[in-house]
N, C-alpha and C. Protein backbone atom coordinates (compact mmCIF):
# COMPACT_ATOMS: atom_id res chain seq x y z
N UNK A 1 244.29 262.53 137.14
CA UNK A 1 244.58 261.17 137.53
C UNK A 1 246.09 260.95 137.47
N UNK A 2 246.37 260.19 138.65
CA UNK A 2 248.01 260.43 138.61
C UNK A 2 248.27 258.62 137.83
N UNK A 3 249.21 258.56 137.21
CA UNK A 3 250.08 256.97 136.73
C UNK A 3 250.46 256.69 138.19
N UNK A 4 250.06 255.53 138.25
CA UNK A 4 250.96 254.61 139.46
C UNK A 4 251.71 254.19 138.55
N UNK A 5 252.60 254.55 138.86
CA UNK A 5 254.38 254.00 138.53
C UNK A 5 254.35 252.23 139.09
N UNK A 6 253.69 252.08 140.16
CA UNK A 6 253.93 251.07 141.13
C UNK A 6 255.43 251.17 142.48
N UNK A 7 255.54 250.42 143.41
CA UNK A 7 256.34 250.49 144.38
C UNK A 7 257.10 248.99 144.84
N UNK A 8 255.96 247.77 143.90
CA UNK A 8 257.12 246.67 144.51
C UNK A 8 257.19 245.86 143.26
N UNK A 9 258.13 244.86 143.40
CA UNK A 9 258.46 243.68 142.11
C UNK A 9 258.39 244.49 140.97
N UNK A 10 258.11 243.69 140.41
CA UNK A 10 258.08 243.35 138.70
C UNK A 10 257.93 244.46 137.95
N UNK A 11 256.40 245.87 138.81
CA UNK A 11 255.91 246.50 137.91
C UNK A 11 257.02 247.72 138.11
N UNK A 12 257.70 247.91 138.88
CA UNK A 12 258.40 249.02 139.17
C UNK A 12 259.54 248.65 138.07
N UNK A 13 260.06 247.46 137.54
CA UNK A 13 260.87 247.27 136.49
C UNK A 13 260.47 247.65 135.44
N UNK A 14 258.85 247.84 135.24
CA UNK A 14 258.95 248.19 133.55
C UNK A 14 259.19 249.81 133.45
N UNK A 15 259.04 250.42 134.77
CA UNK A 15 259.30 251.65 134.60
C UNK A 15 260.44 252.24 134.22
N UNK A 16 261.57 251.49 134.92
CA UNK A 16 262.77 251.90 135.27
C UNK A 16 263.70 251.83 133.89
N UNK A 17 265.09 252.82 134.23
CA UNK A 17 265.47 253.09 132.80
C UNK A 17 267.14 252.81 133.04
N UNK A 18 267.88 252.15 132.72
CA UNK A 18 267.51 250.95 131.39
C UNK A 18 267.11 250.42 132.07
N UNK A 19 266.07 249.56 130.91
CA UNK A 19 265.34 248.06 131.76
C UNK A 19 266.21 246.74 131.11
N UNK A 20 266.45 246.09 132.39
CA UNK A 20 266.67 244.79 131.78
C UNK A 20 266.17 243.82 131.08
N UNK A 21 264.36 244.12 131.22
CA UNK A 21 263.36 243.09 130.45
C UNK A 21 263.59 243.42 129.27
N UNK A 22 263.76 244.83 129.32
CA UNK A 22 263.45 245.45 127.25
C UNK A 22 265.11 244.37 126.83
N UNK A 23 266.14 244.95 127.26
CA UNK A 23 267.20 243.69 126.98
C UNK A 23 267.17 242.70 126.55
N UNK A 24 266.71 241.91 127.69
CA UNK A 24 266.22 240.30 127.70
C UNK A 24 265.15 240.24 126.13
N UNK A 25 264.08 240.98 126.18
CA UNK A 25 263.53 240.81 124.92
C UNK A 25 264.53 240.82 123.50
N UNK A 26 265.06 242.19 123.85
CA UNK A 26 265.85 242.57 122.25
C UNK A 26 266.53 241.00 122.31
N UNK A 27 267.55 240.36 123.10
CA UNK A 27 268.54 239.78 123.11
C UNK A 27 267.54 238.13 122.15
N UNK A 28 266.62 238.02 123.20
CA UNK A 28 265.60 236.68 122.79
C UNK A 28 264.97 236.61 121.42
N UNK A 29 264.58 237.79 121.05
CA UNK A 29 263.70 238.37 119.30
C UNK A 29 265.37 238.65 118.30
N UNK A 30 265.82 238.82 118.99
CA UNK A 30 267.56 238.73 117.71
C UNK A 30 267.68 236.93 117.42
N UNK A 31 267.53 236.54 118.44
CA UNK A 31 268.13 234.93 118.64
C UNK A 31 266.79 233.91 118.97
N UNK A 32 265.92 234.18 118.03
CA UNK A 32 265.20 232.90 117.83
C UNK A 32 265.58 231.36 117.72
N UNK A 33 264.79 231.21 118.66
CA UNK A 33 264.83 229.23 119.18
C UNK A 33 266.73 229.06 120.27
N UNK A 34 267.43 229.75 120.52
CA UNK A 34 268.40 229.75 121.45
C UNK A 34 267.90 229.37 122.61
N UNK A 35 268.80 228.36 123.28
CA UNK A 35 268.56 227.98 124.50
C UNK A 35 268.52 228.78 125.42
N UNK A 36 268.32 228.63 126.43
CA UNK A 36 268.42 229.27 128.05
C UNK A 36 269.89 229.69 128.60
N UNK A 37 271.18 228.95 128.01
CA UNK A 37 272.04 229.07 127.99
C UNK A 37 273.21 230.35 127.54
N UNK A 38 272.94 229.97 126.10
CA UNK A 38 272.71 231.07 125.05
C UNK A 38 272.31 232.28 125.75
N UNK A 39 270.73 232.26 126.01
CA UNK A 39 270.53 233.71 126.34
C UNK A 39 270.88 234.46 127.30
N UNK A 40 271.46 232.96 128.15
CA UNK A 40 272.10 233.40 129.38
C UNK A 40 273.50 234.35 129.31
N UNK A 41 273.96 233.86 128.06
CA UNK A 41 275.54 233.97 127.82
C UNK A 41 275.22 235.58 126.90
N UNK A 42 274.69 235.77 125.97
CA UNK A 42 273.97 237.33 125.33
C UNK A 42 273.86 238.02 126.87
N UNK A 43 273.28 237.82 127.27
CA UNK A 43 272.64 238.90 128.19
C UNK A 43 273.55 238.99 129.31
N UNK A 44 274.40 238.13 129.87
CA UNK A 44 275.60 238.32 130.68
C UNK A 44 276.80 239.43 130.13
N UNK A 45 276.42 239.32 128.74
CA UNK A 45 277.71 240.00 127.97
C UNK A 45 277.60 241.73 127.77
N UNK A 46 276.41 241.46 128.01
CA UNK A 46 275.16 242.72 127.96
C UNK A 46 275.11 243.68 128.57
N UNK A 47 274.82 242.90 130.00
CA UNK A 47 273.84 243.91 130.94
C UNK A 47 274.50 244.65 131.88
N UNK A 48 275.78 244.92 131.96
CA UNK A 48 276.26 245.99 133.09
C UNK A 48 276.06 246.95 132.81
N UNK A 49 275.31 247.83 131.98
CA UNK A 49 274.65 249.03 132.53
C UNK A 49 273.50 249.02 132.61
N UNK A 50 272.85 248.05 132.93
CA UNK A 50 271.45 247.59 133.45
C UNK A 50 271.68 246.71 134.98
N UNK A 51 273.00 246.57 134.96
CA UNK A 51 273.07 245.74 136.42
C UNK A 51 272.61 246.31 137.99
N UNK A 52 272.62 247.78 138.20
CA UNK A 52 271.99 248.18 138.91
C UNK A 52 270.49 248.29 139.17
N UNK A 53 269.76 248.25 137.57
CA UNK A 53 268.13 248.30 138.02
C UNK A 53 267.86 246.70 138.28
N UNK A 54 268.74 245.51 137.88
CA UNK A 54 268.79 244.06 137.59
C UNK A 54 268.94 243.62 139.67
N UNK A 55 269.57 244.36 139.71
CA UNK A 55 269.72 243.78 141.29
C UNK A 55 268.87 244.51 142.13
N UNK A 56 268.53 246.26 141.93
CA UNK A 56 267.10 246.63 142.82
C UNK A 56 265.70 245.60 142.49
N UNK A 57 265.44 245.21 141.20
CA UNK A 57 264.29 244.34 141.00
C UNK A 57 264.79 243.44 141.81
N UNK A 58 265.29 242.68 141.99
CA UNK A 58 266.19 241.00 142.83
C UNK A 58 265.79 241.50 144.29
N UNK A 59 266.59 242.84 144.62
CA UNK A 59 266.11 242.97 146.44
C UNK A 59 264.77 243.54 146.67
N UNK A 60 264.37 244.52 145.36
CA UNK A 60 262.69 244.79 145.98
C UNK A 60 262.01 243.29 146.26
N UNK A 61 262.03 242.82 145.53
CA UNK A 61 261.51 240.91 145.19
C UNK A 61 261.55 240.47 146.58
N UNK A 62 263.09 240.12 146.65
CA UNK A 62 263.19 239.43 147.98
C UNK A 62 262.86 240.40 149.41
N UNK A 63 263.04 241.52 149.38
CA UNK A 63 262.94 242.56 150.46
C UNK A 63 261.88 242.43 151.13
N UNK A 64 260.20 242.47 150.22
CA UNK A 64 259.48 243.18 150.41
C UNK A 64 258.66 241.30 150.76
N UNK A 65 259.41 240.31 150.44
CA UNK A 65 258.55 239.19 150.91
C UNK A 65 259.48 238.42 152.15
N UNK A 66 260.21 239.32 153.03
CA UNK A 66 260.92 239.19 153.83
C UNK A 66 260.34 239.69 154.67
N UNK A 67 260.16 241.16 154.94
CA UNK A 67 259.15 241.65 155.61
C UNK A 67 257.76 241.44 155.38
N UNK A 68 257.34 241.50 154.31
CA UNK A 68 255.51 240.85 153.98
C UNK A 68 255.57 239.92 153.53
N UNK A 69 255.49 238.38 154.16
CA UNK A 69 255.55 237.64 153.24
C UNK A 69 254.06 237.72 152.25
N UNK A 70 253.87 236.95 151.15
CA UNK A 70 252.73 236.73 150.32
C UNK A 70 252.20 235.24 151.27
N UNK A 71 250.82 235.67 151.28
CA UNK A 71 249.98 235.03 151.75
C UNK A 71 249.52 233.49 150.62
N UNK A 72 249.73 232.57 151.26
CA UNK A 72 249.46 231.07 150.14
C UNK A 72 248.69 230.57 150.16
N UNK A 73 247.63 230.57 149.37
CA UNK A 73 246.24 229.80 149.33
C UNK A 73 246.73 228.28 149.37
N UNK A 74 245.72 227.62 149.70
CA UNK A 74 245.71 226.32 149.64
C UNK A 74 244.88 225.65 148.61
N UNK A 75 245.64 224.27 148.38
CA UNK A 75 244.77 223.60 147.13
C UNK A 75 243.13 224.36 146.65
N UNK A 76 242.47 223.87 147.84
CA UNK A 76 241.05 224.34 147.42
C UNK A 76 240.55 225.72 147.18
N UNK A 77 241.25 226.84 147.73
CA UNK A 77 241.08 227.48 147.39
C UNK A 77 241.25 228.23 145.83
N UNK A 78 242.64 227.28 145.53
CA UNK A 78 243.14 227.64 143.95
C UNK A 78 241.78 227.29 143.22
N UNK A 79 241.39 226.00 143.51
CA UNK A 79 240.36 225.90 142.81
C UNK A 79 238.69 226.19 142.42
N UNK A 80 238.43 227.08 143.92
CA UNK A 80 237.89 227.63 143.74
C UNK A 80 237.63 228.93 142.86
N UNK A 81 239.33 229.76 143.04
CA UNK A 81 238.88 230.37 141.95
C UNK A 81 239.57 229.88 140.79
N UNK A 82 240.26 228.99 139.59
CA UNK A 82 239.88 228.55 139.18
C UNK A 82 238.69 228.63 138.05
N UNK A 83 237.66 227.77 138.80
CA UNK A 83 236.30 228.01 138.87
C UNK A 83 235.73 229.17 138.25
N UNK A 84 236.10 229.92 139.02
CA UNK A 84 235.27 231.28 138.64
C UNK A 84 235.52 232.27 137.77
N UNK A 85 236.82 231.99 137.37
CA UNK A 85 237.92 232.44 136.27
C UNK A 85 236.98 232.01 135.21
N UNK A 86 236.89 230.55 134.97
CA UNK A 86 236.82 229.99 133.88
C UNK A 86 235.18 230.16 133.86
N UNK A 87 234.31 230.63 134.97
CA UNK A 87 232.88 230.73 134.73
C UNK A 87 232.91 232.11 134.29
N UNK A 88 233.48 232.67 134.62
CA UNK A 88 233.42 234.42 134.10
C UNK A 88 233.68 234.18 132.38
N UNK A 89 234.56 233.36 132.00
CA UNK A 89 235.45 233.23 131.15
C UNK A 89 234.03 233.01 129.85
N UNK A 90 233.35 232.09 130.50
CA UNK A 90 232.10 231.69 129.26
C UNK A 90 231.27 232.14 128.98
N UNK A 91 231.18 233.85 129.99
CA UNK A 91 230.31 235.01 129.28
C UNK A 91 231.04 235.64 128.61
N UNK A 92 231.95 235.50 128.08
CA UNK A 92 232.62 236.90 127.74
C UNK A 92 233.38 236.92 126.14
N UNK A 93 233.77 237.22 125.51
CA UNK A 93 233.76 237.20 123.76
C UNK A 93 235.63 236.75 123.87
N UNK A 94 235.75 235.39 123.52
CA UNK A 94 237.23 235.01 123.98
C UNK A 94 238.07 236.20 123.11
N UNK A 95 237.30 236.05 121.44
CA UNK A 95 238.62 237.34 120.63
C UNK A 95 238.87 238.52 121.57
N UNK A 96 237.61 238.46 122.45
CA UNK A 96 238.24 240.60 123.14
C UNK A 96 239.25 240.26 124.33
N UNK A 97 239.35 239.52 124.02
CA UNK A 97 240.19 239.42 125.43
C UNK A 97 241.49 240.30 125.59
N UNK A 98 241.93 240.98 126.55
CA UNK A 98 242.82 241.77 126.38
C UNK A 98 244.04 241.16 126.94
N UNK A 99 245.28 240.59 126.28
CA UNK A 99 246.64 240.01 126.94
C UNK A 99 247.29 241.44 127.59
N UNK A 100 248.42 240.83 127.99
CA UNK A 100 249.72 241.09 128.73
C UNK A 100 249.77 242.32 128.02
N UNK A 101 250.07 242.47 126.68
CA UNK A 101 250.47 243.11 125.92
C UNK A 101 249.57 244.66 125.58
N UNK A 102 248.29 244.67 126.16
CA UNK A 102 247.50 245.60 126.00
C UNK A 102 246.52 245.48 124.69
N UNK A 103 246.84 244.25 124.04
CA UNK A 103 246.12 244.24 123.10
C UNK A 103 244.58 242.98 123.05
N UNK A 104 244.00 243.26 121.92
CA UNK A 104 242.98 242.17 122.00
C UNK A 104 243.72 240.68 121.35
N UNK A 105 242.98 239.82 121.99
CA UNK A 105 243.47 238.80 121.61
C UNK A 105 243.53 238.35 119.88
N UNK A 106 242.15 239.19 119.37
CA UNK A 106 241.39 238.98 117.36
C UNK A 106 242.90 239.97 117.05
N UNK A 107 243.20 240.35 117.72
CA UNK A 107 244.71 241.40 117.23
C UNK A 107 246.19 241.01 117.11
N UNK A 108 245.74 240.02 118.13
CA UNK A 108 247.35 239.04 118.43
C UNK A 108 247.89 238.45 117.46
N UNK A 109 249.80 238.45 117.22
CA UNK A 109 249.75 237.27 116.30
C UNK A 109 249.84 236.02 117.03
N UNK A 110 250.18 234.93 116.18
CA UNK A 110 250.69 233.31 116.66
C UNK A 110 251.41 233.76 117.82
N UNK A 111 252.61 234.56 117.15
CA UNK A 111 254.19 234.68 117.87
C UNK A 111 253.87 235.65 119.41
N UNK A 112 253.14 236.63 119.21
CA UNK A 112 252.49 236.84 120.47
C UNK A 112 251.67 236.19 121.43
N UNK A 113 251.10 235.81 121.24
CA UNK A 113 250.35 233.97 121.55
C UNK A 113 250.87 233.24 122.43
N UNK A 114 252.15 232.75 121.62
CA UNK A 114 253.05 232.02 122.36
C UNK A 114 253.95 232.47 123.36
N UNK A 115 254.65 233.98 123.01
CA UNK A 115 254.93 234.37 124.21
C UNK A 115 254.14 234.65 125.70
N UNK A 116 252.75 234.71 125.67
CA UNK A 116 251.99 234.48 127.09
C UNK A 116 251.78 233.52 127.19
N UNK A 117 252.26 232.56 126.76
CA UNK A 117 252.27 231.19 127.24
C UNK A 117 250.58 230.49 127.94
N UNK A 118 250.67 229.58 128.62
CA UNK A 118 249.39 229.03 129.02
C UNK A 118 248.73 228.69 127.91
N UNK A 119 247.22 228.68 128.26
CA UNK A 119 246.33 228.19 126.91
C UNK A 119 246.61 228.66 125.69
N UNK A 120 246.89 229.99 125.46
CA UNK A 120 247.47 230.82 124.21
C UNK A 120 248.48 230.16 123.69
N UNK A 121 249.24 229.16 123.78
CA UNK A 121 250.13 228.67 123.59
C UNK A 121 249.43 227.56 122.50
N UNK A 122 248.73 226.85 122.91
CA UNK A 122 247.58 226.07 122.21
C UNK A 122 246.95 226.77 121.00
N UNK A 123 247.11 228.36 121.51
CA UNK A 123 246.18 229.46 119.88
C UNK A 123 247.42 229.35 119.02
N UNK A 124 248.67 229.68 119.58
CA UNK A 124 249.76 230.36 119.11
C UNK A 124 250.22 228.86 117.56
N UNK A 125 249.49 227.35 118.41
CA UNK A 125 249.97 226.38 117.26
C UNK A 125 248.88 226.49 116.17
N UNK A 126 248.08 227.00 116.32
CA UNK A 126 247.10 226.94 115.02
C UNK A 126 247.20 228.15 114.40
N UNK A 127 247.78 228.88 114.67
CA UNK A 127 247.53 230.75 114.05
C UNK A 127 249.44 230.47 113.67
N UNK A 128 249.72 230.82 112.62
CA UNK A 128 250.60 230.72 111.64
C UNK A 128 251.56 232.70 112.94
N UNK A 129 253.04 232.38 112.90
CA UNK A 129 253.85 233.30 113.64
C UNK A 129 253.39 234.95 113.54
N UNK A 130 253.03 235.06 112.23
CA UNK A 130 252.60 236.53 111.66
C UNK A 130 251.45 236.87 111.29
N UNK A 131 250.26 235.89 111.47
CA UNK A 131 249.45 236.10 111.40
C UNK A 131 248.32 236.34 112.44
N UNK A 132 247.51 236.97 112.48
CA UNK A 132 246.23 237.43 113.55
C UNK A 132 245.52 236.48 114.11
N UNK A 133 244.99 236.39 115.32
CA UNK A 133 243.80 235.32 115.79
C UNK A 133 243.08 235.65 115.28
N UNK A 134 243.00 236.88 115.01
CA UNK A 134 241.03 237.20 114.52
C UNK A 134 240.86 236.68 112.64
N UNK A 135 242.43 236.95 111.92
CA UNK A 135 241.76 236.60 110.58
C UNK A 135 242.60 234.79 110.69
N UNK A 136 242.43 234.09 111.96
CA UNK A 136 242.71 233.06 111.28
C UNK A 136 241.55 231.92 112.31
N UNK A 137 241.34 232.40 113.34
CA UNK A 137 240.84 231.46 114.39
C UNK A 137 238.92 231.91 114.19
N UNK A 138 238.01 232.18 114.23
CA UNK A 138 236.84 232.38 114.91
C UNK A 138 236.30 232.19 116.22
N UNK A 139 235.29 232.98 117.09
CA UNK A 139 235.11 233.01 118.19
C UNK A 139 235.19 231.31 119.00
N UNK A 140 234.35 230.56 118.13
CA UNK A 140 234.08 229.28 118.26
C UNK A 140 235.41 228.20 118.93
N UNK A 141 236.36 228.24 117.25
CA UNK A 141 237.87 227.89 117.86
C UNK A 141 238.36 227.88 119.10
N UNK A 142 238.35 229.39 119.15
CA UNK A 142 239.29 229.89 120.25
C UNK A 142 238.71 229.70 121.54
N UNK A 143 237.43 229.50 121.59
CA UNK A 143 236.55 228.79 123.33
C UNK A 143 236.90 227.61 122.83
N UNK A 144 236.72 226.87 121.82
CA UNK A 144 237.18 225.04 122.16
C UNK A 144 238.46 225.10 122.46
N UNK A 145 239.79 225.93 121.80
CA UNK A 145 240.82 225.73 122.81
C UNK A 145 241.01 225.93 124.66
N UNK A 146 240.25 227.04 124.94
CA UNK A 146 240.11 227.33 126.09
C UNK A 146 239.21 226.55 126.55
N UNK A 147 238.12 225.63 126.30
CA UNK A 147 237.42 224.64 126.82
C UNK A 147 238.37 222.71 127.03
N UNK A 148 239.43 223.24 126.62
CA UNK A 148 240.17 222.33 126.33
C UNK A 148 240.92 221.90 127.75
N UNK A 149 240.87 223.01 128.86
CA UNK A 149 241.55 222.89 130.05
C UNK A 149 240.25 222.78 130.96
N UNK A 150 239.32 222.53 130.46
CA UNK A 150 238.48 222.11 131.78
C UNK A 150 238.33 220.86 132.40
């Protein structure tokens, strides 16, 4: 089985070496609660030997929706699926859920939580920065937060 590396946006950045995201992280996890500004001003100070993979991510981005644009659902359709997201969502064991991060959600801390943002953001205020969903939330919890956006 071969790794797809990937070929457009975002995923071809986590491949690439140096990455600017790993940056952007180190720079953001040094400097807790810093503005947008701030991190703007760290990471400007930073990144010229990342400025070349920083501007191929920028033109693959724009390149590839120049020639292809992305196709735009309309209202109803968002909500259709939606819908089906959140119906899939109420068979399924919220702790296993697997984030961004590759991990289960009963594994996550607060502080991970909050960095995927969305409903997790809602887990991330009841689960203490260093501590686990699984030894602080129960299955129950964590569907009434996610029942919380319906």
């Amino acid at each position: 089985m071969t790794l797809d590396v990937g070929q457009l946006g975002a995923k071809v950045q986590t491949w690439t070496q140096p990455n600017g995201r790993e940056l952007l992280k180190r720079i953001v996890d040094a400097n807790p609660g810093a503005d947008f500004e701030t991190i703007y001003r760290l990471f400007s100070d930073q990144c010229a030997p990342y400025f070349p993979e920083i501007v191929r991510y920028w033109l693959v981005n724009n390149y590839r929706a120049l020639i292809k644009p992305v196709v735009s659902l309309d209202d109803d359709a968002v909500q259709v699926m939606k819908r089906e997201i959140k119906r899939r969502a109420t068979k399924m064991v919220m702790l296993d859920w697997t984030l961004s991060t590759g991990k289960k959600l009963r594994h996550c801390t607060g502080a991970e939580c909050a960095r995927e943002g969305g409903w997790l953001l809602r887990v991330s205020q009841k689960v203490p920065a260093d501590a686990t969903v699984g030894n602080f939330l129960c299955e129950d919890q964590v569907r009434a937060i996610w029942d919380e956006d319906k």
